[in-house]
Protein backbone atom coordinates (compact mmCIF):
# COMPACT_ATOMS: atom_id res chain seq x y z
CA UNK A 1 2.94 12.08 5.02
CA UNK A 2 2.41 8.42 3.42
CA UNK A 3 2.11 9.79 0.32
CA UNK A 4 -0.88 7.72 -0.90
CA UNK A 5 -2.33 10.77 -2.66
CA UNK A 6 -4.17 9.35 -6.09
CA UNK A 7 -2.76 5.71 -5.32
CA UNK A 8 -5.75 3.00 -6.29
CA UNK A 9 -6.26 0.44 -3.34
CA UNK A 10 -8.85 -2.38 -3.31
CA UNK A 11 -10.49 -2.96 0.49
CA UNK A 12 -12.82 -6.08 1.23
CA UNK A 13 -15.36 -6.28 3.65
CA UNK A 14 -15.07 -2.35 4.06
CA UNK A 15 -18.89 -1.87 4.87
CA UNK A 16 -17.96 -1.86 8.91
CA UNK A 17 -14.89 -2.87 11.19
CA UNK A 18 -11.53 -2.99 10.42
CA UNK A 19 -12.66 -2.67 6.38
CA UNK A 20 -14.21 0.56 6.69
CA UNK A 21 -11.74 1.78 9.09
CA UNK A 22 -8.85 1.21 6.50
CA UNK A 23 -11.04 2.82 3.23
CA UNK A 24 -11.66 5.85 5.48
CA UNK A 25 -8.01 6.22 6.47
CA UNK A 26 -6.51 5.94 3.02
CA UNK A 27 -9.21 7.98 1.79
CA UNK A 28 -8.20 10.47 3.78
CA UNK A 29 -4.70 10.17 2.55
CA UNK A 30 -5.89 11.36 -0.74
CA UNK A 31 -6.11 7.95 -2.17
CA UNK A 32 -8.64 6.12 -4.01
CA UNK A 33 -10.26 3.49 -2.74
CA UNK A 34 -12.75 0.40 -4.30
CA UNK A 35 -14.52 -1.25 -1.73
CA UNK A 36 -16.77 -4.04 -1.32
CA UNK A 37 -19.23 -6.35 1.14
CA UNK A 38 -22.12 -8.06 0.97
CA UNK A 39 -24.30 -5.28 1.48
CA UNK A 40 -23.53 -1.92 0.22
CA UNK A 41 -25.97 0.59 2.65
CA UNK A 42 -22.98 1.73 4.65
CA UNK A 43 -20.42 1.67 1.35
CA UNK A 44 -22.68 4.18 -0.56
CA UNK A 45 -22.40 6.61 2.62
CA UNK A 46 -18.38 6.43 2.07
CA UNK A 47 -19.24 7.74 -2.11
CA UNK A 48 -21.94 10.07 -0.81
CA UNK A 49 -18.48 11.94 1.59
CA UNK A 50 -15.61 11.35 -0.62
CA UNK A 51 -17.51 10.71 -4.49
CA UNK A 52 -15.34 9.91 -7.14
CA UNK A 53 -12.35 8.82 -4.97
CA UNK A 54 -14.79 5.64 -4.33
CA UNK A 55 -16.00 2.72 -6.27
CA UNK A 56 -18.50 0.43 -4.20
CA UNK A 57 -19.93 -3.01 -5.35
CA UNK A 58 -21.76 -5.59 -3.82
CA UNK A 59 -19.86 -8.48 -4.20
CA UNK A 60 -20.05 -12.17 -2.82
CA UNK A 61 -16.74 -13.61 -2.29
CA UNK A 62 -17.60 -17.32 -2.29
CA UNK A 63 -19.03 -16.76 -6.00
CA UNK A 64 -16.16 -16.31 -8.58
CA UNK A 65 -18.19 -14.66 -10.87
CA UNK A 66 -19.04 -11.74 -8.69
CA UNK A 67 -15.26 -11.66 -7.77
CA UNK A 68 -14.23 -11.24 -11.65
CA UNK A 69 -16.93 -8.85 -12.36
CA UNK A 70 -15.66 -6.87 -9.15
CA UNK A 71 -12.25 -6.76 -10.34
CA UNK A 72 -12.69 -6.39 -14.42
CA UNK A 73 -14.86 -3.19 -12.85
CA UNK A 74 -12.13 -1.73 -11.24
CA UNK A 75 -9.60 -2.35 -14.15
CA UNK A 76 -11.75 -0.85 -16.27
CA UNK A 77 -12.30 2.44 -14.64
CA UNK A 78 -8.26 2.87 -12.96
CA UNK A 79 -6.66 0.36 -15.44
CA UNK A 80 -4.74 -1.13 -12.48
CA UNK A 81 -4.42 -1.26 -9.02
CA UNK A 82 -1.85 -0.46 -6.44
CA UNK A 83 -2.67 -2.57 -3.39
CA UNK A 84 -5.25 -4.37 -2.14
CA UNK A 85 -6.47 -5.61 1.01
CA UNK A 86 -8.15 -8.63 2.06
CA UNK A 87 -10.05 -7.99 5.13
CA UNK A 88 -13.19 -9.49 4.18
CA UNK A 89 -13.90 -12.65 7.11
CA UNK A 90 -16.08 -14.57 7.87
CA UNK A 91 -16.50 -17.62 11.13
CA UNK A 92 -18.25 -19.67 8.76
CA UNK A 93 -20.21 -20.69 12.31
CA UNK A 94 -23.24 -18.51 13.80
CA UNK A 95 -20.86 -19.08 17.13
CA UNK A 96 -18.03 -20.89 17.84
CA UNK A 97 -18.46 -24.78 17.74
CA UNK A 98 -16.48 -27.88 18.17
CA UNK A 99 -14.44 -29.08 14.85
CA UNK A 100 -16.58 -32.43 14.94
CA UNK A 101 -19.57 -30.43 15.77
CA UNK A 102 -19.23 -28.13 12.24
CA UNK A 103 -21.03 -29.19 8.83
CA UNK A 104 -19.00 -29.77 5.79
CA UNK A 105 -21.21 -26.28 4.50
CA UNK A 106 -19.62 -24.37 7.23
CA UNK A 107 -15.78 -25.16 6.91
CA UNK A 108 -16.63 -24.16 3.23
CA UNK A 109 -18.45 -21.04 3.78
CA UNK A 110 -15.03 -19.91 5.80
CA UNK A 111 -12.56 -21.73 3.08
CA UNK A 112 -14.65 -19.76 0.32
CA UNK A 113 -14.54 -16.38 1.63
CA UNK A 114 -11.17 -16.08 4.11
CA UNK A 115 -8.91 -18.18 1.49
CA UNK A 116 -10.01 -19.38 -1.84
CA UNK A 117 -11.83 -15.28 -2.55
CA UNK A 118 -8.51 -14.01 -1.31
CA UNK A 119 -6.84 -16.17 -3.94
CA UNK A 120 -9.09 -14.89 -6.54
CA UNK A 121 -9.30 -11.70 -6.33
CA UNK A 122 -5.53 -11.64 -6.25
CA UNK A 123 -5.31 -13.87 -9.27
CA UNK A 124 -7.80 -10.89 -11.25
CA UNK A 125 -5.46 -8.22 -10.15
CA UNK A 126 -2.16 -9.19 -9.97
CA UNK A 127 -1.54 -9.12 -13.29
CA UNK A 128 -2.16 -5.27 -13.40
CA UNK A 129 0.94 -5.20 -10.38
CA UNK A 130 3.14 -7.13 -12.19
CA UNK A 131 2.88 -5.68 -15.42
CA UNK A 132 4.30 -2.22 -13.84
CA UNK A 133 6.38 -3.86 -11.51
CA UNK A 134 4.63 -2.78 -8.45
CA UNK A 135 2.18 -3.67 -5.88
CA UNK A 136 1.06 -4.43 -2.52
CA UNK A 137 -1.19 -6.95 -1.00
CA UNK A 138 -1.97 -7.34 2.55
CA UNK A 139 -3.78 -10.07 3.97
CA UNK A 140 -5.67 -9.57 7.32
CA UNK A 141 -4.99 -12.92 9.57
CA UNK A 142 -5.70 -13.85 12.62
CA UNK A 143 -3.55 -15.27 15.74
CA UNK A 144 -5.77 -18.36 15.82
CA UNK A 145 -3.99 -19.19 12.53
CA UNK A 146 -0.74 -19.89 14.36
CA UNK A 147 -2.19 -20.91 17.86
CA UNK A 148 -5.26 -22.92 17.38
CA UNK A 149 -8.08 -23.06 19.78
CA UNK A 150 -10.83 -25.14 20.69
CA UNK A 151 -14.37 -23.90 18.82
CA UNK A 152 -12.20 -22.07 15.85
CA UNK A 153 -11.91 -24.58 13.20
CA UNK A 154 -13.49 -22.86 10.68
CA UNK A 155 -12.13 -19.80 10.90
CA UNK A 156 -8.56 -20.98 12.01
CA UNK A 157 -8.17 -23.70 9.68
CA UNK A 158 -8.95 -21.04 7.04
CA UNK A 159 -6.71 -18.38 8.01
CA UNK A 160 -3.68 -20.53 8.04
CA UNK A 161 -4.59 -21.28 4.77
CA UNK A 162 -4.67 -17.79 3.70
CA UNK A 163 -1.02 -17.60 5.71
CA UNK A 164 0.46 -20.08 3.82
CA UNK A 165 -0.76 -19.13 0.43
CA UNK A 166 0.75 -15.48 1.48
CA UNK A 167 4.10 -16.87 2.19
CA UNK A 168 4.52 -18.84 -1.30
CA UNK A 169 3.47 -15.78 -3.21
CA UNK A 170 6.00 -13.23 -1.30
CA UNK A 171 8.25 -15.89 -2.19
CA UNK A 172 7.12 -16.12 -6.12
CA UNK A 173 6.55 -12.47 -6.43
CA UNK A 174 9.91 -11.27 -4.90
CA UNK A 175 11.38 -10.37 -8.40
CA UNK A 176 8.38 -8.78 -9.67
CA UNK A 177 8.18 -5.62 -7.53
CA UNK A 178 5.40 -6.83 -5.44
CA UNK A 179 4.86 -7.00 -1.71
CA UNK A 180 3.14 -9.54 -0.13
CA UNK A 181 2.26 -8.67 3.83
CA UNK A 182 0.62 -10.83 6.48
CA UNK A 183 -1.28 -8.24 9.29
CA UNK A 184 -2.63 -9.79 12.40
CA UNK A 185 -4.91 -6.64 13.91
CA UNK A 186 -5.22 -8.68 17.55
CA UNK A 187 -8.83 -8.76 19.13
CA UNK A 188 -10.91 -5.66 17.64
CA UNK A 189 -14.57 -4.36 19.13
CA UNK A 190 -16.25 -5.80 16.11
CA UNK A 191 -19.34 -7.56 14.66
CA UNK A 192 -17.12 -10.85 13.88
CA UNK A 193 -15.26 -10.61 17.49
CA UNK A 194 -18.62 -10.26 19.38
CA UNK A 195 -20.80 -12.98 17.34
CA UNK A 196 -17.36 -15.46 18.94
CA UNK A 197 -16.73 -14.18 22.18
CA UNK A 198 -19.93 -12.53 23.09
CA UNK A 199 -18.69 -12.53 26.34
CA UNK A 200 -15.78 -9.97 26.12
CA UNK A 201 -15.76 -6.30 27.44
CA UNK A 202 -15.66 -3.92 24.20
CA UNK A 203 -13.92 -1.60 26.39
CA UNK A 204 -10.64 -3.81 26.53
CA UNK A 205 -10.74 -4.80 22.90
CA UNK A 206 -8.70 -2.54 20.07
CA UNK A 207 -10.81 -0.11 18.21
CA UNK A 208 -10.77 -1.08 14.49
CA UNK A 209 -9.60 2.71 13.96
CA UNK A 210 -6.22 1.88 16.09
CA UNK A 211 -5.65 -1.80 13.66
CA UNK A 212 -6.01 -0.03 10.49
CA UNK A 213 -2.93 2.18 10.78
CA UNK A 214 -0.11 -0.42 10.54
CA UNK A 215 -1.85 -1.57 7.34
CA UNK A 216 -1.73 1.91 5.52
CA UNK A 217 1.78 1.94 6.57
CA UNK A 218 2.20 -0.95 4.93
CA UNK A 219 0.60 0.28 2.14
CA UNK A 220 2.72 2.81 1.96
CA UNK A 221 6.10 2.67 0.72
CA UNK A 222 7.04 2.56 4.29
CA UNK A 223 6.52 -1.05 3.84
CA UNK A 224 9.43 -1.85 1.90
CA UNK A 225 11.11 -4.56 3.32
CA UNK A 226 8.59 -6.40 5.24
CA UNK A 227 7.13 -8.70 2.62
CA UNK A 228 6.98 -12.55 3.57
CA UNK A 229 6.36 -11.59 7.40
CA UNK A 230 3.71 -11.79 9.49
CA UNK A 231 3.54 -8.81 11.63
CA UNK A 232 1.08 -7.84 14.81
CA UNK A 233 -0.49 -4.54 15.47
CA UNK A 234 1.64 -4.95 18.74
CA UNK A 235 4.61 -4.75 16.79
CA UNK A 236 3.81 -1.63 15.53
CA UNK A 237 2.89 0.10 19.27
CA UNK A 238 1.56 3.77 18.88
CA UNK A 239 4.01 5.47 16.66
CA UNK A 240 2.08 4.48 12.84
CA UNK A 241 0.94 7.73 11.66
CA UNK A 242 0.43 9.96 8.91
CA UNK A 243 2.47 12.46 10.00
């Protein structure tokens, strides 16, 4: 076992995908789990299974307001938090486009919500970490972050962003008892995957369920050791369970 029972983790973007895939598996390691997305239809069907281990808000993570009234919510209610996970992403494009082709809007619609709501919903809760000297963050990146591509500004300029700001604060946070991962989950059957690369066969893309194991791992104490790197679901092959 991981032995997340009654640890308090923080999931974005957990109403489908990779999100929802992580709250359900850590919820069903007995932890509790606050979740958010834009929309929360699918998030109050997670409280309606697992009640009280849930807390669900709508939140909007290019507004800073509705990213401090998330947080203070969950601080409120658990007093601190033990991890979190940044999964929320978005293209900032309705489909891939040339750099030159994108609108100043749409580089900051992906800046917003892959890096600058990352930032601040760490800054909210990382005090809460710090102050007992333990805590995990994991921050859901992409391979187009190190190996650009034609169409993905947006979204790649964003996530290598969101890499570098990870690296600094492994490196800040090392003496404070706080982890600070980097999790590429490779090419998933999702929502985000399809509206870029409509084109793919969903039967040779990862299932969101296989990508959200290495990040419970590193979740878990498990972990220890691997902050400051960027690691692959590929690195972690078939053997992350919860066994």
């Amino acid at each position: 076992m991981l032995n997340l029972k009654d640890r308090r983790f923080v999931v974005t973007g957990a109403s489908r995908g990779l999100g929802l895939a992580v709250a359900r598996a850590l919820l069903s390691e007995g932890a509790l789990v606050a979740v958010c997305s834009r929309s929360t239809d699918d998030l109050k069907r997670l409280y309606s299974h697992y009640g009280e281990q849930v807390i669900y808000s709508e939140v909007n993570l290019e507004d800073q307001r509705s990213i401090e009234v998330f947080g203070s919510t969950i601080l409120d209610k658990w007093s601190w938090v033990d991890g979190l996970v940044n999964n929320a992403s978005t293209l900032g494009v309705r489909r891939l486009k040339f750099l030159m082709d994108s609108s100043y809007g749409e580089l900051e619609e992906a800046l917003r919500v892959n890096y600058l709501g990352a930032f601040k919903l760490i800054s909210v809760l990382l005090p809460s970490m710090v102050a007992r000297r333990r805590g995990v963050i994991v921050n859901v990146t992409s391979d187009v972050a190190v190996k650009p591509e034609a169409g993905w500004g947006a979204y790649a300029a964003s996530k290598a962003a969101l890499e570098c700001m990870s690296y600094i604060l492994a490196a800040e946070l090392r003496g404070f008892g706080v982890r600070v991962h980097l999790y590429d989950p490779g090419d998933m059957d999702t929502e985000l995957h399809r509206r870029a690369l409509p084109e793919d066969d969903p039967d040779e893309l990862l299932k969101p369920e296989y990508s959200a194991k290495p990040i419970v791992y590193l979740l878990s104490e498990a972990g220890m050791g691997l902050s400051g790197r960027r690691l692959s679901v590929h690195e972690f092959g078939d053997g992350i369970n919860s066994e």
